[in-house]
PDB file of N, CA and C in Angstrom:
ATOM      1  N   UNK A   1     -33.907  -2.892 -10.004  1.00  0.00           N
ATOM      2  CA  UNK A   1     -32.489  -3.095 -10.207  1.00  0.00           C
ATOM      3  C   UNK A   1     -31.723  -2.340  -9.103  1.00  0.00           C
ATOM      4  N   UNK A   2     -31.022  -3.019  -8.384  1.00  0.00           N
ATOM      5  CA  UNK A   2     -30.010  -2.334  -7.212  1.00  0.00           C
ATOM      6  C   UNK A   2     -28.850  -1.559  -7.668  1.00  0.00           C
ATOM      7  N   UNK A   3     -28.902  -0.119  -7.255  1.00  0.00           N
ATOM      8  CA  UNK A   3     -27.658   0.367  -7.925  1.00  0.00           C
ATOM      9  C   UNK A   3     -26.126  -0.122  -7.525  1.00  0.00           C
ATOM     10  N   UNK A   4     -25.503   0.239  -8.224  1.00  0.00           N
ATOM     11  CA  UNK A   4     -24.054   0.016  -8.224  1.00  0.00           C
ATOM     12  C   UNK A   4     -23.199   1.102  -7.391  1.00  0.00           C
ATOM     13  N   UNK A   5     -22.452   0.811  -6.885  1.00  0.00           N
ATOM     14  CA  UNK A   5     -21.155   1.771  -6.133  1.00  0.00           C
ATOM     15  C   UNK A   5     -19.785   1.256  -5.889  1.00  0.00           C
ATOM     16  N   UNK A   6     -19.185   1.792  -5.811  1.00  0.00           N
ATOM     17  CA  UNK A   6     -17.578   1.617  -5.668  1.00  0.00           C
ATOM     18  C   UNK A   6     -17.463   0.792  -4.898  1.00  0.00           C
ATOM     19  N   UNK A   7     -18.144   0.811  -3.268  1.00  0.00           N
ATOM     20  CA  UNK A   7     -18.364   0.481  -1.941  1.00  0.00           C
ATOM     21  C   UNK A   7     -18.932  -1.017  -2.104  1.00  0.00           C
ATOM     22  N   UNK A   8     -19.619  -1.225  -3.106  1.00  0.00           N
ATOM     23  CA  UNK A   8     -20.096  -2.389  -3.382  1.00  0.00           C
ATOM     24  C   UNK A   8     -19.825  -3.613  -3.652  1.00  0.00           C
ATOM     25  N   UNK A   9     -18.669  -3.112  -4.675  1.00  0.00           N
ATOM     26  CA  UNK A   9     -17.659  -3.738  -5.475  1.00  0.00           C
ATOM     27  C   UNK A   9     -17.905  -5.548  -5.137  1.00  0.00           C
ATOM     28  N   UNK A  10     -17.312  -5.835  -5.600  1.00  0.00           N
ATOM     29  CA  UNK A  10     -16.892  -7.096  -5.103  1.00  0.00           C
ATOM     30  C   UNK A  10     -15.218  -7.694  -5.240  1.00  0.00           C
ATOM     31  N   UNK A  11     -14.600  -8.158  -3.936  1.00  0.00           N
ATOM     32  CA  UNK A  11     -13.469  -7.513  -3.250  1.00  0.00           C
ATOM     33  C   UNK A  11     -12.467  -8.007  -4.646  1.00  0.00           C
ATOM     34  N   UNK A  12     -13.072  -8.889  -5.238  1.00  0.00           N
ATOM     35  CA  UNK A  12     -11.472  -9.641  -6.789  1.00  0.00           C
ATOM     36  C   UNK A  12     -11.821  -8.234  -7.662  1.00  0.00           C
ATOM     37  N   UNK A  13     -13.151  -7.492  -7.628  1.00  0.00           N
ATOM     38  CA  UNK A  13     -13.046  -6.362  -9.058  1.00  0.00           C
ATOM     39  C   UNK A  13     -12.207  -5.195  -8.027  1.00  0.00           C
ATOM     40  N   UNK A  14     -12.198  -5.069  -6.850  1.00  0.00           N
ATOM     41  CA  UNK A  14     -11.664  -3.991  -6.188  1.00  0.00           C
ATOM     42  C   UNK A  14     -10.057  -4.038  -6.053  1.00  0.00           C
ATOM     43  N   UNK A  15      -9.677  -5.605  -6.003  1.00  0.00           N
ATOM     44  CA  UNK A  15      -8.346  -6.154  -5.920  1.00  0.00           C
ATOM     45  C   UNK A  15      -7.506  -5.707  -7.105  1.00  0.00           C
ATOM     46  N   UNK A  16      -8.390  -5.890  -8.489  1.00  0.00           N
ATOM     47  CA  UNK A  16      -8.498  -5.626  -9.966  1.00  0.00           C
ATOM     48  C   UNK A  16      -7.707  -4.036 -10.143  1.00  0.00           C
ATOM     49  N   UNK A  17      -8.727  -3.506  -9.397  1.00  0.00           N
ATOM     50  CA  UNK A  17      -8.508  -1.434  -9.747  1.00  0.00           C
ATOM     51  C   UNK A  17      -7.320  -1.070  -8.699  1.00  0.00           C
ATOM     52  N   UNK A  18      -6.915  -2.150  -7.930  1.00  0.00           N
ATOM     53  CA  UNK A  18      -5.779  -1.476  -7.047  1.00  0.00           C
ATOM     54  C   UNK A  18      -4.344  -1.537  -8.434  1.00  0.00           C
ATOM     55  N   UNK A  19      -4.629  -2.337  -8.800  1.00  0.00           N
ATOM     56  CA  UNK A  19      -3.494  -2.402  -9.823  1.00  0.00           C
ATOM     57  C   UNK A  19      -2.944  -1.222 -10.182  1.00  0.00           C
ATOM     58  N   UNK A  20      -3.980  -0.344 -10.713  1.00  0.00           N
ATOM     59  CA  UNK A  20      -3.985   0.531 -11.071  1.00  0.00           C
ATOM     60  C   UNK A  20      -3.868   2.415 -10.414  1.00  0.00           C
ATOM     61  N   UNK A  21      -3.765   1.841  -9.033  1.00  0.00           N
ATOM     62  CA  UNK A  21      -3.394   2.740  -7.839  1.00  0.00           C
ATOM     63  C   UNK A  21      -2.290   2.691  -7.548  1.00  0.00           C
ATOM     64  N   UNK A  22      -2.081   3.852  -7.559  1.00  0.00           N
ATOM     65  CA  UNK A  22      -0.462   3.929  -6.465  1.00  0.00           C
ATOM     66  C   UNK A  22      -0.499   3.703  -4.852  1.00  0.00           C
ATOM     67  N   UNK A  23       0.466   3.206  -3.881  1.00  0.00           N
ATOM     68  CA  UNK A  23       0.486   2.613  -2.662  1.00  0.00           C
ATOM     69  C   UNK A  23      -0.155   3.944  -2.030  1.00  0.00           C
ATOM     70  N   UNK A  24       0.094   5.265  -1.686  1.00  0.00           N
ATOM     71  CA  UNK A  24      -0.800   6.168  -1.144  1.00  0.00           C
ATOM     72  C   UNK A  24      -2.386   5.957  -1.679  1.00  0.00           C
ATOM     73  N   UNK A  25      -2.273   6.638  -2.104  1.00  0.00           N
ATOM     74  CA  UNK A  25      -3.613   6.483  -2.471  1.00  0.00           C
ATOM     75  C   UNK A  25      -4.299   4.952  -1.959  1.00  0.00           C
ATOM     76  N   UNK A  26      -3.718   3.802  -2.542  1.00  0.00           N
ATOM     77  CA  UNK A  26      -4.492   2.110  -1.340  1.00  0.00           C
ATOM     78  C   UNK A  26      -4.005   2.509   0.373  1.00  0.00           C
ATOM     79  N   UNK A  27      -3.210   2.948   0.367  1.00  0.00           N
ATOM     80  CA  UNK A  27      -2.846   2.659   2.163  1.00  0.00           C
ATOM     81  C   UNK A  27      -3.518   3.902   2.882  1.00  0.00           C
ATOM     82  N   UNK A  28      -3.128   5.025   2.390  1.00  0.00           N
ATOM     83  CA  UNK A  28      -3.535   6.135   3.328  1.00  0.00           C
ATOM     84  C   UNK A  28      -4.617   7.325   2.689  1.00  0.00           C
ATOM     85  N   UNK A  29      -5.381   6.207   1.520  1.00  0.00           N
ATOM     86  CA  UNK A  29      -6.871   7.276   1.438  1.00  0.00           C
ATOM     87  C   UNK A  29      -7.757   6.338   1.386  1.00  0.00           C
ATOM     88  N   UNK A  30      -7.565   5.079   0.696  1.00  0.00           N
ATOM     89  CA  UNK A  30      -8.902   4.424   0.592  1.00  0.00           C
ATOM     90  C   UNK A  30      -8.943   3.045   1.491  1.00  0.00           C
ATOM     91  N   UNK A  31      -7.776   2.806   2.304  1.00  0.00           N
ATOM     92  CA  UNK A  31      -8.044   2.284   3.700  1.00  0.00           C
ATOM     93  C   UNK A  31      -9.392   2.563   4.612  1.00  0.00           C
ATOM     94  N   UNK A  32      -9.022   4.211   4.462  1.00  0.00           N
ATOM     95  CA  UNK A  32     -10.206   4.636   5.640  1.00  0.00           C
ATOM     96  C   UNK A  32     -11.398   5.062   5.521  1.00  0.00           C
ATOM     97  N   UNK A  33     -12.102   4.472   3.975  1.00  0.00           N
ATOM     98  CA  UNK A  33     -13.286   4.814   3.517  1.00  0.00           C
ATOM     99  C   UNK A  33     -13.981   4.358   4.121  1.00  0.00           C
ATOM    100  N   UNK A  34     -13.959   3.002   4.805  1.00  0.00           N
ATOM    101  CA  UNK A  34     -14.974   2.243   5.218  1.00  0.00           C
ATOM    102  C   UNK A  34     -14.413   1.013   6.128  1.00  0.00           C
ATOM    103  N   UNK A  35     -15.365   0.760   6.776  1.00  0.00           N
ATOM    104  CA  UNK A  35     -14.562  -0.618   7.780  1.00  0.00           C
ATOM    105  C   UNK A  35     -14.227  -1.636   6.792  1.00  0.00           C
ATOM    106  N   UNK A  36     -15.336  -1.368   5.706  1.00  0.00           N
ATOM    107  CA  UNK A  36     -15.075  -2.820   4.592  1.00  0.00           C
ATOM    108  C   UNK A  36     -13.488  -2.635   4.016  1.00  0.00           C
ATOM    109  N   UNK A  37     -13.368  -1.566   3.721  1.00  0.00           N
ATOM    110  CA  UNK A  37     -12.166  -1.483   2.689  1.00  0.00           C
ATOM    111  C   UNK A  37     -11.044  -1.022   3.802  1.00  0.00           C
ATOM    112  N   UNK A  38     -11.548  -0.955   4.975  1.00  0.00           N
ATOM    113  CA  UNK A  38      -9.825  -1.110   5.926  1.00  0.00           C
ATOM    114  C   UNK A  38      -9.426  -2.727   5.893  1.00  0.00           C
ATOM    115  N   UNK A  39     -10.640  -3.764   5.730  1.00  0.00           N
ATOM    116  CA  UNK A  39     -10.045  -4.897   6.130  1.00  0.00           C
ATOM    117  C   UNK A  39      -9.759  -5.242   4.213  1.00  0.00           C
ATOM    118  N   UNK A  40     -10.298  -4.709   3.104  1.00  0.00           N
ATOM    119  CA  UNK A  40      -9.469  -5.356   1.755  1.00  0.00           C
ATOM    120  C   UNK A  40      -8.671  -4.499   1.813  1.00  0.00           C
ATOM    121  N   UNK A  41      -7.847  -3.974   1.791  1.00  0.00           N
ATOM    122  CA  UNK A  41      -6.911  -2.982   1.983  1.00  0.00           C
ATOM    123  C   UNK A  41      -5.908  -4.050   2.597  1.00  0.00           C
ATOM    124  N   UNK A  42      -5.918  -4.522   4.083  1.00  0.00           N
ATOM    125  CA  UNK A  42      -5.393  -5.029   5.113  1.00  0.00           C
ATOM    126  C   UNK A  42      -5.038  -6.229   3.962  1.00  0.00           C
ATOM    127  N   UNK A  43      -6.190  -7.202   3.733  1.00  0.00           N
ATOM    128  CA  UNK A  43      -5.740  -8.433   3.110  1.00  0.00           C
ATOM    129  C   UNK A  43      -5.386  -8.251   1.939  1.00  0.00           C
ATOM    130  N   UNK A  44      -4.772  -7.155   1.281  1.00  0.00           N
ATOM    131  CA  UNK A  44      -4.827  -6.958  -0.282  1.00  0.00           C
ATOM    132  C   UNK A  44      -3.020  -8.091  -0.287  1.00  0.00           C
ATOM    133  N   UNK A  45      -3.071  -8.234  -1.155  1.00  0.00           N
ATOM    134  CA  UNK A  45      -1.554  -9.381  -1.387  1.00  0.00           C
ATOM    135  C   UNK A  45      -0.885  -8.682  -2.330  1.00  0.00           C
ATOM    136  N   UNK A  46      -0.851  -7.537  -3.486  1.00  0.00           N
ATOM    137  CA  UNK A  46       0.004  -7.759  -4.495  1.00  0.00           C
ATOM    138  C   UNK A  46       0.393  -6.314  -4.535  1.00  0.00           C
ATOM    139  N   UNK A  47       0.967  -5.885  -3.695  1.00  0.00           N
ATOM    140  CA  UNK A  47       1.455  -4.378  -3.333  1.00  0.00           C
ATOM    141  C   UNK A  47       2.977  -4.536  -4.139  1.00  0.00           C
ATOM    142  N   UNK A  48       3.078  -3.753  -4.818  1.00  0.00           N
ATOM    143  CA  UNK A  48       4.366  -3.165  -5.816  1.00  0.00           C
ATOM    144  C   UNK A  48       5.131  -1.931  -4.945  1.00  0.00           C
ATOM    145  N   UNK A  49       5.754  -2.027  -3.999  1.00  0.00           N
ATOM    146  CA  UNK A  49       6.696  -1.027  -3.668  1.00  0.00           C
ATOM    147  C   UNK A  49       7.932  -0.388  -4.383  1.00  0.00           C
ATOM    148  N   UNK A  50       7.468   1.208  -4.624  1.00  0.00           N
ATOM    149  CA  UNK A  50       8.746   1.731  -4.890  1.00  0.00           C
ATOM    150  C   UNK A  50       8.924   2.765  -4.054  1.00  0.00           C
ATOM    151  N   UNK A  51       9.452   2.629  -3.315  1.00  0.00           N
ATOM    152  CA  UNK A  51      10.151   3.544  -2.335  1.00  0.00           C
ATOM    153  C   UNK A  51      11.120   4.412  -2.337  1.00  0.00           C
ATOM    154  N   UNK A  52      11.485   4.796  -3.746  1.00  0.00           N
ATOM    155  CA  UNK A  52      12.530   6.079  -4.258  1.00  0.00           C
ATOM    156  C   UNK A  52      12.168   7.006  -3.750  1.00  0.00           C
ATOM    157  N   UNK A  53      10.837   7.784  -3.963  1.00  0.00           N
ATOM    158  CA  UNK A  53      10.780   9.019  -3.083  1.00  0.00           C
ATOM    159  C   UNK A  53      10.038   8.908  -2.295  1.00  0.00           C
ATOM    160  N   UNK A  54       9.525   8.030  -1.634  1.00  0.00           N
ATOM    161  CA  UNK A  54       8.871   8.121  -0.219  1.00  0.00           C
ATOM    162  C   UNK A  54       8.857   9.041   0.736  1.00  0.00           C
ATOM    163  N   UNK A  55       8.543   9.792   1.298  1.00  0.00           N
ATOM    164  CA  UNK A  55       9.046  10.301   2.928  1.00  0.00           C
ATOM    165  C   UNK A  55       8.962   9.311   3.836  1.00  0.00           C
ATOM    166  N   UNK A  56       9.881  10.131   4.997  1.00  0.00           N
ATOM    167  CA  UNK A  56      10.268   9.620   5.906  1.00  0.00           C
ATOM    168  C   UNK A  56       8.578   9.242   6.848  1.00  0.00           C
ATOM    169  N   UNK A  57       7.860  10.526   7.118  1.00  0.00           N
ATOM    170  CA  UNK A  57       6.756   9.809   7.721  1.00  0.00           C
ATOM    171  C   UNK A  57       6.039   8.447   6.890  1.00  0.00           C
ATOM    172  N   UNK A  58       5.874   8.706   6.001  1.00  0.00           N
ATOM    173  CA  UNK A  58       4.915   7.781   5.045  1.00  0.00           C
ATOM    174  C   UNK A  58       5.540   6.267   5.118  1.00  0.00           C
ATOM    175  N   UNK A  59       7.316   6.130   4.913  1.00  0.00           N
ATOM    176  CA  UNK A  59       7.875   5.285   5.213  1.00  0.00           C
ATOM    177  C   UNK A  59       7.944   4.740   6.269  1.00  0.00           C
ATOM    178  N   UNK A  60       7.363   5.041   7.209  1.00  0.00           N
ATOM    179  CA  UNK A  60       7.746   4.489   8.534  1.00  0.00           C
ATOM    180  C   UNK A  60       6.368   3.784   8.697  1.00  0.00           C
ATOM    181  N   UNK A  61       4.544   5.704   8.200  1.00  0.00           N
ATOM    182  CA  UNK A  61       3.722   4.588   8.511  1.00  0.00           C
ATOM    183  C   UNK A  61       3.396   3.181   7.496  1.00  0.00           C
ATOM    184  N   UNK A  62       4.183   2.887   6.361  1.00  0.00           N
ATOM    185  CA  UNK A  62       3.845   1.829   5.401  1.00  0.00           C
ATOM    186  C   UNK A  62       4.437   0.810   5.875  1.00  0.00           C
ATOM    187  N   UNK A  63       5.880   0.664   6.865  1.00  0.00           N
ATOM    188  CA  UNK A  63       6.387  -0.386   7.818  1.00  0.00           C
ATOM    189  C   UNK A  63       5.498  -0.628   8.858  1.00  0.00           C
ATOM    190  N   UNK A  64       4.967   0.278   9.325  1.00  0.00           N
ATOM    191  CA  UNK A  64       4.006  -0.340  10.338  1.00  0.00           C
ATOM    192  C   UNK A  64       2.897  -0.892  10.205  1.00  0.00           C
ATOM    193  N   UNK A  65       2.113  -0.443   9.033  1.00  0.00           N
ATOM    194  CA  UNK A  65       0.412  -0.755   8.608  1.00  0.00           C
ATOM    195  C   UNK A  65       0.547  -2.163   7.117  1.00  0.00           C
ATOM    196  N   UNK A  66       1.827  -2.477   6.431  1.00  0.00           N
ATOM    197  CA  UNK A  66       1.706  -3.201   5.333  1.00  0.00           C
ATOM    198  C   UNK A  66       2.521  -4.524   6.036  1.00  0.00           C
ATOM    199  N   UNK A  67       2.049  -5.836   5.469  1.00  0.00           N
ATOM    200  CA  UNK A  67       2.161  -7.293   6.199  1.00  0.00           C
ATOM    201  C   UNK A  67       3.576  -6.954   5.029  1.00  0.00           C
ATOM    202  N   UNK A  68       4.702  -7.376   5.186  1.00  0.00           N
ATOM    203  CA  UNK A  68       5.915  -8.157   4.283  1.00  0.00           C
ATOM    204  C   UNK A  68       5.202  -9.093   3.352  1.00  0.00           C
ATOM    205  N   UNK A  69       4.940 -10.051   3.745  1.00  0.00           N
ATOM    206  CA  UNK A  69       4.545 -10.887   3.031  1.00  0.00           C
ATOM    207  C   UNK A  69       3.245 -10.661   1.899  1.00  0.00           C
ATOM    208  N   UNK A  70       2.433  -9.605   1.772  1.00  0.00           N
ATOM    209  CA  UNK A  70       1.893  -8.788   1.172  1.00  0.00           C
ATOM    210  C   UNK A  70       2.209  -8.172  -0.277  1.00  0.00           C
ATOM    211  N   UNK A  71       3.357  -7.903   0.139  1.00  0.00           N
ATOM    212  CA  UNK A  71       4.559  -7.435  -0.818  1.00  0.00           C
ATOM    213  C   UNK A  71       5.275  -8.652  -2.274  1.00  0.00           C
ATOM    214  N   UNK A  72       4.605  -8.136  -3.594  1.00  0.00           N
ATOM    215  CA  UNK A  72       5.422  -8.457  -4.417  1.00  0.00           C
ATOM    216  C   UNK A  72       6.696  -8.482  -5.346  1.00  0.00           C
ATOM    217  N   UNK A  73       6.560  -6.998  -5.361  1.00  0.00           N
ATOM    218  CA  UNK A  73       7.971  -6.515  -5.858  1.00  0.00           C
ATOM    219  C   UNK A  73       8.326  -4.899  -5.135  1.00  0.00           C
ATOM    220  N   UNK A  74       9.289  -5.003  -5.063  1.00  0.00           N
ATOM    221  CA  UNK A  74      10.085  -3.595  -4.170  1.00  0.00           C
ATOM    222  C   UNK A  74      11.186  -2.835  -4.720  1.00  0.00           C
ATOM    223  N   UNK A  75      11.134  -1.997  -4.930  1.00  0.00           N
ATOM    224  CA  UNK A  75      12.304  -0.939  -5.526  1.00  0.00           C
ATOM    225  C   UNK A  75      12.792   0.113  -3.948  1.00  0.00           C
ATOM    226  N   UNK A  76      13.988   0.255  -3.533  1.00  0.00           N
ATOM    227  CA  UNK A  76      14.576   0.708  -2.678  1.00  0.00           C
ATOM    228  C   UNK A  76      15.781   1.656  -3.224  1.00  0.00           C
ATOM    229  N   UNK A  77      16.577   2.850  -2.694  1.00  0.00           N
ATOM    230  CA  UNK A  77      17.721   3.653  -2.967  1.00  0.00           C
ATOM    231  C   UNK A  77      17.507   4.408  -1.822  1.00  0.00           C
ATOM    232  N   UNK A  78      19.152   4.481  -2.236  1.00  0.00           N
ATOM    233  CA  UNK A  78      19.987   4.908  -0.985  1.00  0.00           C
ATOM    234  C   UNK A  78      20.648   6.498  -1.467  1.00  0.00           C
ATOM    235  N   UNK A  79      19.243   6.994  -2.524  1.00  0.00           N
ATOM    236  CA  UNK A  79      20.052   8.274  -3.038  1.00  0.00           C
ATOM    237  C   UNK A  79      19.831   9.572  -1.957  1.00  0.00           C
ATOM    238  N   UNK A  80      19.972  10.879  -2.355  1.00  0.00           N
ATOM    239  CA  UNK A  80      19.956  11.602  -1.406  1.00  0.00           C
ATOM    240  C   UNK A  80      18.702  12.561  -0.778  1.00  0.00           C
ATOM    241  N   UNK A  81      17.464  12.143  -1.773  1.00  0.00           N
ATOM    242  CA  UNK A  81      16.405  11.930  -1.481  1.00  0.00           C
ATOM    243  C   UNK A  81      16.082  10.868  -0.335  1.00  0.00           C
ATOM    244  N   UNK A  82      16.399   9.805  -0.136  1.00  0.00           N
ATOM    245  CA  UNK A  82      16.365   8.986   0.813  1.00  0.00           C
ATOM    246  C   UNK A  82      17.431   8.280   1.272  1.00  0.00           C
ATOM    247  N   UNK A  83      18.408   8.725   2.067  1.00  0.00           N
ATOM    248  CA  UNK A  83      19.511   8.480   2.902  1.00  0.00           C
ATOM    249  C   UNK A  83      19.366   7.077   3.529  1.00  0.00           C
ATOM    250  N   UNK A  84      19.909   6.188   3.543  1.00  0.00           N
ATOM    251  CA  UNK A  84      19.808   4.580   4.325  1.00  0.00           C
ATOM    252  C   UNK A  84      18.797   4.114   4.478  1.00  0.00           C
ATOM    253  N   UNK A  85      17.834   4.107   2.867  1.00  0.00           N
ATOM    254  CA  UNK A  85      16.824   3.351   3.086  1.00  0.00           C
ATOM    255  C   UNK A  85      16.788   1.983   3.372  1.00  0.00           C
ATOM    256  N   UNK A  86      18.154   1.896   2.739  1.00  0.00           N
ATOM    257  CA  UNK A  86      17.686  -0.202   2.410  1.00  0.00           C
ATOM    258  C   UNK A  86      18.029  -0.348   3.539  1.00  0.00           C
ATOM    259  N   UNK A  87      19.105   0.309   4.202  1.00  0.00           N
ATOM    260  CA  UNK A  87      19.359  -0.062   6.105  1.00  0.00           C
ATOM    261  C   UNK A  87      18.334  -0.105   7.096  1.00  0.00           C
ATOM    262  N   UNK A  88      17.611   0.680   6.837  1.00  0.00           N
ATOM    263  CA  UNK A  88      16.121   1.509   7.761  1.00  0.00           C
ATOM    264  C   UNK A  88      15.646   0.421   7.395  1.00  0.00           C
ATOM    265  N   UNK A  89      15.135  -0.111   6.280  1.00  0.00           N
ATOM    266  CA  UNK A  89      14.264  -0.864   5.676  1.00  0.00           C
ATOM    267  C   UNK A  89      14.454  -2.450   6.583  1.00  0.00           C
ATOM    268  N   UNK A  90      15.823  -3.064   5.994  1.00  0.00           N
ATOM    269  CA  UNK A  90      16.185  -4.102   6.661  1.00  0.00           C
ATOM    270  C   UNK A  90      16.004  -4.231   8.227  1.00  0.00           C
ATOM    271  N   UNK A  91      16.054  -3.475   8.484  1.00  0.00           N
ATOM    272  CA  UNK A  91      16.095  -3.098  10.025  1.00  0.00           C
ATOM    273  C   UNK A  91      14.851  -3.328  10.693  1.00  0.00           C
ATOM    274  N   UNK A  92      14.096  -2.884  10.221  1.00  0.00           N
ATOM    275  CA  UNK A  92      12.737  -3.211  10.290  1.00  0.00           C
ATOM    276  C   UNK A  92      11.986  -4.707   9.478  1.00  0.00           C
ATOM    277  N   UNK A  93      12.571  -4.977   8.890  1.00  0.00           N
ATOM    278  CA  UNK A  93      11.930  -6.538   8.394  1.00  0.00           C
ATOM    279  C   UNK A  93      12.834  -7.571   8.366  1.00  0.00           C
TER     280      UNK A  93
END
């Protein structure tokens, strides 16, 4: 019997457990586990953005490394935690 691993997965049960991840944790830890899971990562489709407290680095690298079209639902503010996001944001897509 061949053991089982995370790494193994098969990419709809891995697609499955992102649900259940927050966008750090999919973009900037388990991207870089493996070449396999930089490219499901890359093609993942059903990313839930909330961008209330984001930082500024993290925000900039999630504009550069996540497709738009990727993106299902998005939460944005312009509070004082994050100053002209939806401007920054637009600006960029």
């Amino acid at each position: 019997m061949a053991s089982a691993s995370f790494s193994n997965l098969p990419v709809e049960l891995v697609y499955y457990l992102f649900e259940y991840l927050d966008l750090s944790t999919i973009l900037f830890s388990l991207r870089w586990v493996s070449k396999r899971f930089y490219h499901i990562v890359n093609d993942y489709d059903r990313y839930h953005l909330d961008l209330r407290l984001i930082s500024k680095g993290d925000f900039d690298h999630l504009c550069f490394n996540i497709n738009p079209e990727h993106v299902r639902s998005l939460i944005l503010s312009n509070d004082s935690n994050t100053p002209h996001l939806i401007q920054t944001f637009l600006s960029r897509f």
